[in-house]
N, C-alpha and C. Protein backbone atom coordinates (compact mmCIF):
# COMPACT_ATOMS: atom_id res chain seq x y z
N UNK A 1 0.84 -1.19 0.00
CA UNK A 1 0.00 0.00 0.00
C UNK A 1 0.89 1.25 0.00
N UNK A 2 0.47 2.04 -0.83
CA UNK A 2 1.70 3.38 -0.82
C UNK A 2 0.75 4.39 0.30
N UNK A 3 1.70 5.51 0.60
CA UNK A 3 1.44 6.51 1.65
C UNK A 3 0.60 7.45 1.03
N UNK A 4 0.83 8.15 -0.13
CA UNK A 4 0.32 8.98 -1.33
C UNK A 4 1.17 9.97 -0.79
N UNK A 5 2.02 10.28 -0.51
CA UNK A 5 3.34 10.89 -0.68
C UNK A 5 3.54 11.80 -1.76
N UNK A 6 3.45 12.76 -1.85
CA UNK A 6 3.43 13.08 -3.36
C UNK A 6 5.26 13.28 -3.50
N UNK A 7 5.78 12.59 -4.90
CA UNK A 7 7.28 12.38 -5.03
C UNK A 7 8.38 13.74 -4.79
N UNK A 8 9.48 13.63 -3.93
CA UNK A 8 9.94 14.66 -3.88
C UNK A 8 10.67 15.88 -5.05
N UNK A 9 10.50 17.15 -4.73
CA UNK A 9 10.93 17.86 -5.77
C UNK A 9 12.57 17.91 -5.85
N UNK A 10 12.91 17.94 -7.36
CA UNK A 10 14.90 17.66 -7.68
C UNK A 10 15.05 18.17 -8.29
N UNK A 11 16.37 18.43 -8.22
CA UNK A 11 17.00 19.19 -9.55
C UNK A 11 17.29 17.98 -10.12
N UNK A 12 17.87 17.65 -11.35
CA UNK A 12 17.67 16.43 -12.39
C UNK A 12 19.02 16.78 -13.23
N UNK A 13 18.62 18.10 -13.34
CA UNK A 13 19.88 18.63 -14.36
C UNK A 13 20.04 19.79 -14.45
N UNK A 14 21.58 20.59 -15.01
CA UNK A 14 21.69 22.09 -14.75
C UNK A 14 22.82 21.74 -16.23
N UNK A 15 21.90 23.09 -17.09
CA UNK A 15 22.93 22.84 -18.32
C UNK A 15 23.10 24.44 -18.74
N UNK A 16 23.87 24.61 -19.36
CA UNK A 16 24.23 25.89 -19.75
C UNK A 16 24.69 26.17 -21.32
N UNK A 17 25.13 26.88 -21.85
CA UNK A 17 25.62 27.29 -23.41
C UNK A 17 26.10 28.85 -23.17
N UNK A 18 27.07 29.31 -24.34
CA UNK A 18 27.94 30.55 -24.52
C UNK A 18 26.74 31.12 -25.65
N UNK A 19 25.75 30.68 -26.06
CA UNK A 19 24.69 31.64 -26.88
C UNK A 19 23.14 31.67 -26.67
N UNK A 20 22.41 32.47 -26.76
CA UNK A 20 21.16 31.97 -26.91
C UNK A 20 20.47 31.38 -27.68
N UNK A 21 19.05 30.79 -27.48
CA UNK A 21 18.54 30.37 -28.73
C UNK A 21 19.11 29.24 -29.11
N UNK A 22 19.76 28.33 -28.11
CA UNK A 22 20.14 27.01 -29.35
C UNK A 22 19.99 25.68 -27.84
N UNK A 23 20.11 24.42 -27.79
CA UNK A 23 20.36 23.71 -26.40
C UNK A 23 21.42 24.15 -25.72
N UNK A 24 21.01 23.78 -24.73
CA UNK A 24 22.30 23.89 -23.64
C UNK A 24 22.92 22.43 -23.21
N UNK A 25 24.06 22.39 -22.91
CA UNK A 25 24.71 21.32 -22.62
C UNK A 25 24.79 21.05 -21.16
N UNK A 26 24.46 19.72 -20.54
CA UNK A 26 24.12 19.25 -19.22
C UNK A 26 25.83 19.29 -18.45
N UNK A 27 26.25 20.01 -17.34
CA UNK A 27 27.47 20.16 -16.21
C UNK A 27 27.15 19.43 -15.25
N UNK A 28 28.50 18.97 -14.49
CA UNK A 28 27.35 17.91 -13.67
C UNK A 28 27.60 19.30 -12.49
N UNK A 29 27.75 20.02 -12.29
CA UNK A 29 27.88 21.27 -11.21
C UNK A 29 27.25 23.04 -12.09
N UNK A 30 27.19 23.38 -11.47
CA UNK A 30 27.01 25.06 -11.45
C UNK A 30 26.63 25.55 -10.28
N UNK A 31 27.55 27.01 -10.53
CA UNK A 31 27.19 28.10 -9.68
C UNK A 31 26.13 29.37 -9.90
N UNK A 32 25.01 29.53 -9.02
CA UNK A 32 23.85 30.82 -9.07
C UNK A 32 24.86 31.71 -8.37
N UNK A 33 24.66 32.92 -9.16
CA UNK A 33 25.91 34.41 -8.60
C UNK A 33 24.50 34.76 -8.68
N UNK A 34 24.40 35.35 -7.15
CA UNK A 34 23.12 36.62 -6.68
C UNK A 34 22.93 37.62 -7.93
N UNK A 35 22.01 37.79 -7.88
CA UNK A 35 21.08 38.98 -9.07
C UNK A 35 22.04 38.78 -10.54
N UNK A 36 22.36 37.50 -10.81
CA UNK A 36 23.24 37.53 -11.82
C UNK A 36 22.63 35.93 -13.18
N UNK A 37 22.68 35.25 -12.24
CA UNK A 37 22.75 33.70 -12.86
C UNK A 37 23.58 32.59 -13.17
N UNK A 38 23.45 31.90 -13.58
CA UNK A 38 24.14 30.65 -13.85
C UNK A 38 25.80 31.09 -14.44
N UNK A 39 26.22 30.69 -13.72
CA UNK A 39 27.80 31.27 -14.52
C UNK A 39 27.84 30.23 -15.67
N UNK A 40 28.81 31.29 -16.81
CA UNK A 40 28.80 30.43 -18.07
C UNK A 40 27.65 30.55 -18.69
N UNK A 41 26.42 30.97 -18.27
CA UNK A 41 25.47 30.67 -19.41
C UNK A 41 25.31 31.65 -20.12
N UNK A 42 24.66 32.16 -21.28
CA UNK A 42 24.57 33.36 -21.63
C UNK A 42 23.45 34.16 -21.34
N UNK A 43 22.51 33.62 -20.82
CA UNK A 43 21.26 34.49 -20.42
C UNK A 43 21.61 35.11 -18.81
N UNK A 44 22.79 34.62 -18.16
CA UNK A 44 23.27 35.34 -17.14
C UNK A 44 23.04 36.94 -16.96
N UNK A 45 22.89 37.40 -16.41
CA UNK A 45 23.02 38.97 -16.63
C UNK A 45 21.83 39.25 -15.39
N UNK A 46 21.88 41.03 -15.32
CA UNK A 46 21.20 41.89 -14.58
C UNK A 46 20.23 42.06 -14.77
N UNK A 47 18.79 41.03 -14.89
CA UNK A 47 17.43 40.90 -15.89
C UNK A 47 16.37 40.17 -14.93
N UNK A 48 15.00 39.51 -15.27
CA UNK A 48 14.31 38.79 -14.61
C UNK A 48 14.64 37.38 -14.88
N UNK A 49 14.87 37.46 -16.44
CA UNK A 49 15.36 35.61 -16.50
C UNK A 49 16.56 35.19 -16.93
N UNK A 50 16.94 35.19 -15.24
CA UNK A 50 18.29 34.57 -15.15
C UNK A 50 18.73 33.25 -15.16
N UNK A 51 17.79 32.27 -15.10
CA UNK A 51 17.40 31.01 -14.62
C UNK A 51 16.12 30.57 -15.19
N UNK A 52 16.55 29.61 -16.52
CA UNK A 52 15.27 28.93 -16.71
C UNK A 52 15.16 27.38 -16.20
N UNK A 53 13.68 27.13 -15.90
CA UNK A 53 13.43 26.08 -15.41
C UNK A 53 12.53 24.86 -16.49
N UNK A 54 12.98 23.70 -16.98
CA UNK A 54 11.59 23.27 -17.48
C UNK A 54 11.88 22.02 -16.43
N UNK A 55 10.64 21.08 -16.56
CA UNK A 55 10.05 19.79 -15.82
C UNK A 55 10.43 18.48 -16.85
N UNK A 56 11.29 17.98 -16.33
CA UNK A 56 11.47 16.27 -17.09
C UNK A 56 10.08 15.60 -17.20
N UNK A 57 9.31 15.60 -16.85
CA UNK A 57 7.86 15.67 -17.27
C UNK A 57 7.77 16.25 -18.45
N UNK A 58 8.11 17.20 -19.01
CA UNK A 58 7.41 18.11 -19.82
C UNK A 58 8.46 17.51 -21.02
N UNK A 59 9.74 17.12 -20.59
CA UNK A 59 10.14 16.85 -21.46
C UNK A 59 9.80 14.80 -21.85
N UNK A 60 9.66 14.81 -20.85
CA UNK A 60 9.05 13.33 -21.57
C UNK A 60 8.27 13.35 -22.48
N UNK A 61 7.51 13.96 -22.60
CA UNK A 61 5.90 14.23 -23.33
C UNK A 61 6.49 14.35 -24.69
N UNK A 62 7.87 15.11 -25.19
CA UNK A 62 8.25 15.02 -26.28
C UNK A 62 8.91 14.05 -26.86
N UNK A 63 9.42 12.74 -25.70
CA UNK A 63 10.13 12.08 -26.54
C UNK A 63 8.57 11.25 -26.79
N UNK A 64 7.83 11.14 -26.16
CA UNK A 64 6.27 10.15 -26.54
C UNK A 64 6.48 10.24 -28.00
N UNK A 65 6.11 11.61 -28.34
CA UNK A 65 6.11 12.02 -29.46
C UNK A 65 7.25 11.63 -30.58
N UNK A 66 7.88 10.82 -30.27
CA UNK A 66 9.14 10.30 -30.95
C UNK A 66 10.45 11.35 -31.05
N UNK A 67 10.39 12.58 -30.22
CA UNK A 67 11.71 13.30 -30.61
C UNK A 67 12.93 13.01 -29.64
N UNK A 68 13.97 13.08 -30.09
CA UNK A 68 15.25 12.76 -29.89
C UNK A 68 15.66 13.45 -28.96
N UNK A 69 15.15 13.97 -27.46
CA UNK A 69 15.23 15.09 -26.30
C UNK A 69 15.68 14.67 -25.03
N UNK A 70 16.81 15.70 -24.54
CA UNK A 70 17.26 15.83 -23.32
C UNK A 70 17.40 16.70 -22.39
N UNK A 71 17.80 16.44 -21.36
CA UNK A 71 18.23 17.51 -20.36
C UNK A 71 19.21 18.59 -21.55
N UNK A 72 18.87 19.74 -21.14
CA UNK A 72 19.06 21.11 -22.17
C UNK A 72 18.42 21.57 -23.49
N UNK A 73 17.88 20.29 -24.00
CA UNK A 73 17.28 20.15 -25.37
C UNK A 73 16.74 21.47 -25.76
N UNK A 74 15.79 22.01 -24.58
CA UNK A 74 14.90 23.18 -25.02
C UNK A 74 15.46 24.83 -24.34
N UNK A 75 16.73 24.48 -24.44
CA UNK A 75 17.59 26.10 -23.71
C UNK A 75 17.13 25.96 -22.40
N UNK A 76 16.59 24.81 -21.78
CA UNK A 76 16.58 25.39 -20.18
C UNK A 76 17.85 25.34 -19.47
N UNK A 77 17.98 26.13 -18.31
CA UNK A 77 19.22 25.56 -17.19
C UNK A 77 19.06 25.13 -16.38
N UNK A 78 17.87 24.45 -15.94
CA UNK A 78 17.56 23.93 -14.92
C UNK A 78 16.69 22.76 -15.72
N UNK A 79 16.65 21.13 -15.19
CA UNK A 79 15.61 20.43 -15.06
C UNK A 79 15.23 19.78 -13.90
N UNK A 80 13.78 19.67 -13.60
CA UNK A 80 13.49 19.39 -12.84
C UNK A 80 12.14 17.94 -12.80
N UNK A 81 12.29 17.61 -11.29
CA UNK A 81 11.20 16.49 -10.89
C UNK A 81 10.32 16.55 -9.88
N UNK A 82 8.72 16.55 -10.29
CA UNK A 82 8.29 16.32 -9.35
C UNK A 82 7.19 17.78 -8.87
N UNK A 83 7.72 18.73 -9.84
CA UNK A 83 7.06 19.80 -9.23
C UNK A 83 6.36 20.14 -10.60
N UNK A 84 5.09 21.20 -10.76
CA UNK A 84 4.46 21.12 -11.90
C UNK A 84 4.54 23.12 -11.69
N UNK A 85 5.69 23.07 -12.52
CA UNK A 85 6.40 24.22 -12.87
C UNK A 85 5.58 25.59 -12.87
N UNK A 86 4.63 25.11 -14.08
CA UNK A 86 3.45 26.39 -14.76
C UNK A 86 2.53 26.38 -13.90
N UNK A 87 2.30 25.67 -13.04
CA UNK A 87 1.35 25.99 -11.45
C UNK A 87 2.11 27.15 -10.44
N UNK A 88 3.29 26.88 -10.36
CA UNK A 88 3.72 28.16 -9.26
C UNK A 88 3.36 29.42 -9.55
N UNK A 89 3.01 30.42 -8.50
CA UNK A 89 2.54 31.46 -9.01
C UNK A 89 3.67 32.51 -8.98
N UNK A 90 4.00 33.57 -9.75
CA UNK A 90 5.09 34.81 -9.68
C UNK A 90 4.97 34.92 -8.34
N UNK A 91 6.69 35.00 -7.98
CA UNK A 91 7.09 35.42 -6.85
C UNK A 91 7.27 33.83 -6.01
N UNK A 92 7.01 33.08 -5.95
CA UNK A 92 7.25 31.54 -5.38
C UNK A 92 8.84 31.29 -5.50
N UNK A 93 8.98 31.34 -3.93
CA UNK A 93 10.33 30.92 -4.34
C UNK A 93 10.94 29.82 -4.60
N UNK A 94 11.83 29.39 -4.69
CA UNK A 94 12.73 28.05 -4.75
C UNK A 94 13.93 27.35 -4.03
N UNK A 95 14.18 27.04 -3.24
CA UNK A 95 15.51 26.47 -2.49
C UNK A 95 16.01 25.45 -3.07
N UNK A 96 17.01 25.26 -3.41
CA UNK A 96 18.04 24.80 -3.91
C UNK A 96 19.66 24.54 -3.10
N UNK A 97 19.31 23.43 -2.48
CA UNK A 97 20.93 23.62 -1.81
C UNK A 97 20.62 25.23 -1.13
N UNK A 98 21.99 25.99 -0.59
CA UNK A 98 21.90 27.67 -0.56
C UNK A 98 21.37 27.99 -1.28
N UNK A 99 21.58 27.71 -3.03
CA UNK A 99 20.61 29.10 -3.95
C UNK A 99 19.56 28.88 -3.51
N UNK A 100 18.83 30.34 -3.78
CA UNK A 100 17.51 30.77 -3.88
C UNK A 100 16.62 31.27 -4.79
N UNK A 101 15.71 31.13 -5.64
CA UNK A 101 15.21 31.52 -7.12
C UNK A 101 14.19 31.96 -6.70
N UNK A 102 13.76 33.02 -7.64
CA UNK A 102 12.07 33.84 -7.33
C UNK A 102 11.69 33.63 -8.72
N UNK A 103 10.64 33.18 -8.81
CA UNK A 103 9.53 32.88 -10.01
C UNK A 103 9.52 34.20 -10.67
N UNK A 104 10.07 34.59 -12.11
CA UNK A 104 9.55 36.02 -12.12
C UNK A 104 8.80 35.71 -13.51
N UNK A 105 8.59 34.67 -13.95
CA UNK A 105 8.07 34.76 -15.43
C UNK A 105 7.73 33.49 -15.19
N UNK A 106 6.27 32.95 -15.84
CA UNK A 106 5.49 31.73 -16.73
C UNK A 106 5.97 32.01 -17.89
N UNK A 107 6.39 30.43 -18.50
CA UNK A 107 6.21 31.00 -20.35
C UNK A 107 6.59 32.43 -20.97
N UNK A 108 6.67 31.85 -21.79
CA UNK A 108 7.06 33.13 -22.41
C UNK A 108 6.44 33.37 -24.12
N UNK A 109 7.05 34.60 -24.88
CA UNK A 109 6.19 34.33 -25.99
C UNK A 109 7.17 34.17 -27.04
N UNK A 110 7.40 33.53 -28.01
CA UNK A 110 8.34 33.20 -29.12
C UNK A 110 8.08 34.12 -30.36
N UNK A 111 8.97 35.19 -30.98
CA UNK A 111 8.28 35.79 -31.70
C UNK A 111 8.99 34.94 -33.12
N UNK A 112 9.96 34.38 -33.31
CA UNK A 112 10.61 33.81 -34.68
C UNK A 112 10.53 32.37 -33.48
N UNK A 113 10.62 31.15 -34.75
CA UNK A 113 11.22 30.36 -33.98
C UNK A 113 12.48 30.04 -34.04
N UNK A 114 13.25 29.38 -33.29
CA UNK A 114 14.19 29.55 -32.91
C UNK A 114 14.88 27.68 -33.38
N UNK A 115 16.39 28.44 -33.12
CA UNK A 115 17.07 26.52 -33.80
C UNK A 115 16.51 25.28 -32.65
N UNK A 116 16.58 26.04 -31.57
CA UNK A 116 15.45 24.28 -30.81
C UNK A 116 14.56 23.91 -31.59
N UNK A 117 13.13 24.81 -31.63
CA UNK A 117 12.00 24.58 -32.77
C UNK A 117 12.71 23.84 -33.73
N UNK A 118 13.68 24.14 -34.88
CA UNK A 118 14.06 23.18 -35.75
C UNK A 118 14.88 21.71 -35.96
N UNK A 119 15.52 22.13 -34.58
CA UNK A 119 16.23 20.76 -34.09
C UNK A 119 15.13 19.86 -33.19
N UNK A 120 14.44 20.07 -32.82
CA UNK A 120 13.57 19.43 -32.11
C UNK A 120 12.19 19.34 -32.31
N UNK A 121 11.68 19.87 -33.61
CA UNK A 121 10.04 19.88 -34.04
C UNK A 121 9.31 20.62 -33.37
N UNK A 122 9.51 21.05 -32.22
CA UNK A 122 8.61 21.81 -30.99
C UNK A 122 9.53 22.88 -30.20
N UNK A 123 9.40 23.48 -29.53
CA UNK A 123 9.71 23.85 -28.33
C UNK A 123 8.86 24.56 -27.49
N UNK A 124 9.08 23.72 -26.38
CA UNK A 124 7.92 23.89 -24.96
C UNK A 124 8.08 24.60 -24.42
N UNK A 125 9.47 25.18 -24.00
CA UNK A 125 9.84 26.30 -23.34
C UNK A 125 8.39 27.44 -22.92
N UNK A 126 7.91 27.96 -24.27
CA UNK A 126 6.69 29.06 -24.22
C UNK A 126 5.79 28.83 -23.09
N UNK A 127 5.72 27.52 -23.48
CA UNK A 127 4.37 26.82 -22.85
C UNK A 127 4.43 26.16 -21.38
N UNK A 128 5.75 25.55 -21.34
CA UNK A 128 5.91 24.94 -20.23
C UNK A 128 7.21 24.98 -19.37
N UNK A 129 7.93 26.17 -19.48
CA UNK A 129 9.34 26.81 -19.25
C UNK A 129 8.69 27.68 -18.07
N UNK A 130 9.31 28.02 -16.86
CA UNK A 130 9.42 29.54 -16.15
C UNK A 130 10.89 29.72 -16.32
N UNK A 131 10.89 31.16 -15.49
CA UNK A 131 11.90 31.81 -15.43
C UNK A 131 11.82 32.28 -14.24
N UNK A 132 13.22 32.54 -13.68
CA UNK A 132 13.58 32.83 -12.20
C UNK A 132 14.78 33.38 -12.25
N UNK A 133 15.31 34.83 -11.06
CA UNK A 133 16.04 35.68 -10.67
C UNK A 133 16.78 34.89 -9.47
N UNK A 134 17.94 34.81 -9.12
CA UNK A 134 18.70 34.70 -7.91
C UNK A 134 18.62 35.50 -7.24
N UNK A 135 17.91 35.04 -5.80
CA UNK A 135 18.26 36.19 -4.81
C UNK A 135 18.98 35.34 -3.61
N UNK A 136 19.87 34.18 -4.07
CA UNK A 136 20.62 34.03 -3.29
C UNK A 136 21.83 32.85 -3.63
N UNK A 137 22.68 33.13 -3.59
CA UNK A 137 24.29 32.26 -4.53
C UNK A 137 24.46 31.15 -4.12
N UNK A 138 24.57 30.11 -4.92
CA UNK A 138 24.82 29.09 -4.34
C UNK A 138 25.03 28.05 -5.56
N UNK A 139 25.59 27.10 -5.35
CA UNK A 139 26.29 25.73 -6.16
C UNK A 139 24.60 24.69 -6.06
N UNK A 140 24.90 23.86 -7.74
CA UNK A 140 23.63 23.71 -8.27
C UNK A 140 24.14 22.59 -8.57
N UNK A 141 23.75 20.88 -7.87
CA UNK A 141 24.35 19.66 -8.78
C UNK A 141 22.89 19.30 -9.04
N UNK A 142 22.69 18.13 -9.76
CA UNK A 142 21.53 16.74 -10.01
C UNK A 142 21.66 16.41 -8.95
N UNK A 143 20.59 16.10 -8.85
CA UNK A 143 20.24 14.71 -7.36
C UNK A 143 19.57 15.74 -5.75
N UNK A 144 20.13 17.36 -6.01
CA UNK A 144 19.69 18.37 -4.97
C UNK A 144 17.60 18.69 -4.84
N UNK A 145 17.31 18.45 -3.71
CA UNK A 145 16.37 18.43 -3.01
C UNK A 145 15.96 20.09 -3.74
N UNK A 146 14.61 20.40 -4.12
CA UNK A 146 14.16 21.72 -4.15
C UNK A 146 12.72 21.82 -3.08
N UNK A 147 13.29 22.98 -2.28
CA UNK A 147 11.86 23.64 -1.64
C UNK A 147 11.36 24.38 -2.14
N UNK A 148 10.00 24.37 -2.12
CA UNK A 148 8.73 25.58 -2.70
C UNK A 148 8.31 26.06 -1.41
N UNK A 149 8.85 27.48 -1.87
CA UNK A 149 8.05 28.23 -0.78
C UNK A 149 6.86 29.86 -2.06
N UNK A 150 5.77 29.47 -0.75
CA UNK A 150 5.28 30.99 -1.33
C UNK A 150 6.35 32.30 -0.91
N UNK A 151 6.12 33.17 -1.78
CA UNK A 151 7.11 34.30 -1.23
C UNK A 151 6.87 35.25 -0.16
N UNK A 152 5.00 35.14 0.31
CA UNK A 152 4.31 35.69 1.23
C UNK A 152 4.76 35.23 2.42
N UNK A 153 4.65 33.31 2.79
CA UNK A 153 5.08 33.49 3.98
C UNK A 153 6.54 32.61 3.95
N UNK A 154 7.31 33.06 3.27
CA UNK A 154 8.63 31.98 3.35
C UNK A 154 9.31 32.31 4.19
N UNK A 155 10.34 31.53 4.48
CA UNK A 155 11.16 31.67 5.69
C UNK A 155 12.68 31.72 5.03
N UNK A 156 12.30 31.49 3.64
CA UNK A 156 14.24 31.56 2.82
C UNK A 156 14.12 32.84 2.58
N UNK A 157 15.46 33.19 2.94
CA UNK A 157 15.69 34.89 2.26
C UNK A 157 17.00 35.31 2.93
């Protein structure tokens, strides 16, 4: 008989790239630099999306579909398990090991598509991607435990 436990939330994978717009390649480490992002990646910078997140869920759904997809496939830097991403509401934070992430974007909107779209038939990112700001530094492996907190009453900060 199971508990109904609902499965714990993970980081899965943390990948990065020197451009935008194309996959990112899976590290088995990274570092979150406060109000900055993922070192090495190129969406790093002084912005709201410093840190994208998609759900290994979300990416399963594409290989169903027969495509050839992995951890980074769709420009994220983060993958994750267990948590259902496009439910958190702006401002929800995230714990990570020390880092700390604030939800600042659902989806987003694609105005060209981009070389994922062509390397990969799709990209979910729009649809099933957030985005998140560091508001606190810290080292990022696979296998790390994530807390959800609301940002109203959290206790990380």
């Amino acid at each position: 008989m199971t508990t109904g436990k609902p499965p714990e939330a993970q980081l899965t994978s943390v990948n990065i790239s020197d451009k935008t717009g194309v996959p990112k390649t899976p590290i088995p480490r990274g570092f979150c630099r406060f109000d900055f992002g993922l070192e090495g990646d190129a969406h790093a910078g002084p912005w709201h999306r410093q840190v994208s997140l998609l759900a290994e869920e979300s990416i399963a759904k594409m290989r169903a579909l027969g495509l050839e997809v992995g951890p980074g496939s769709f420009g994220e830097n983060l993958d994750t398990r267990g948590i259902d991403l496009v439910a958190l509401p702006i401002g929800t934070r995230l714990a990570v090991g020390e880092a700390v992430l604030e939800v600042t974007q659902i989806g987003k909107e694609c105005h060209d598509r981009c070389a994922i779209y062509y390397q990969a038939g799709d990209c979910i990112m729009p649809r099933e991607g957030i985005f998140t700001k560091v508001l606190r530094a810290g080292l990022l492996e696979p296998g790390m435990s994530i807390a959800i907190e609301n940002a109203e009453d959290s206790s990380i900060g």
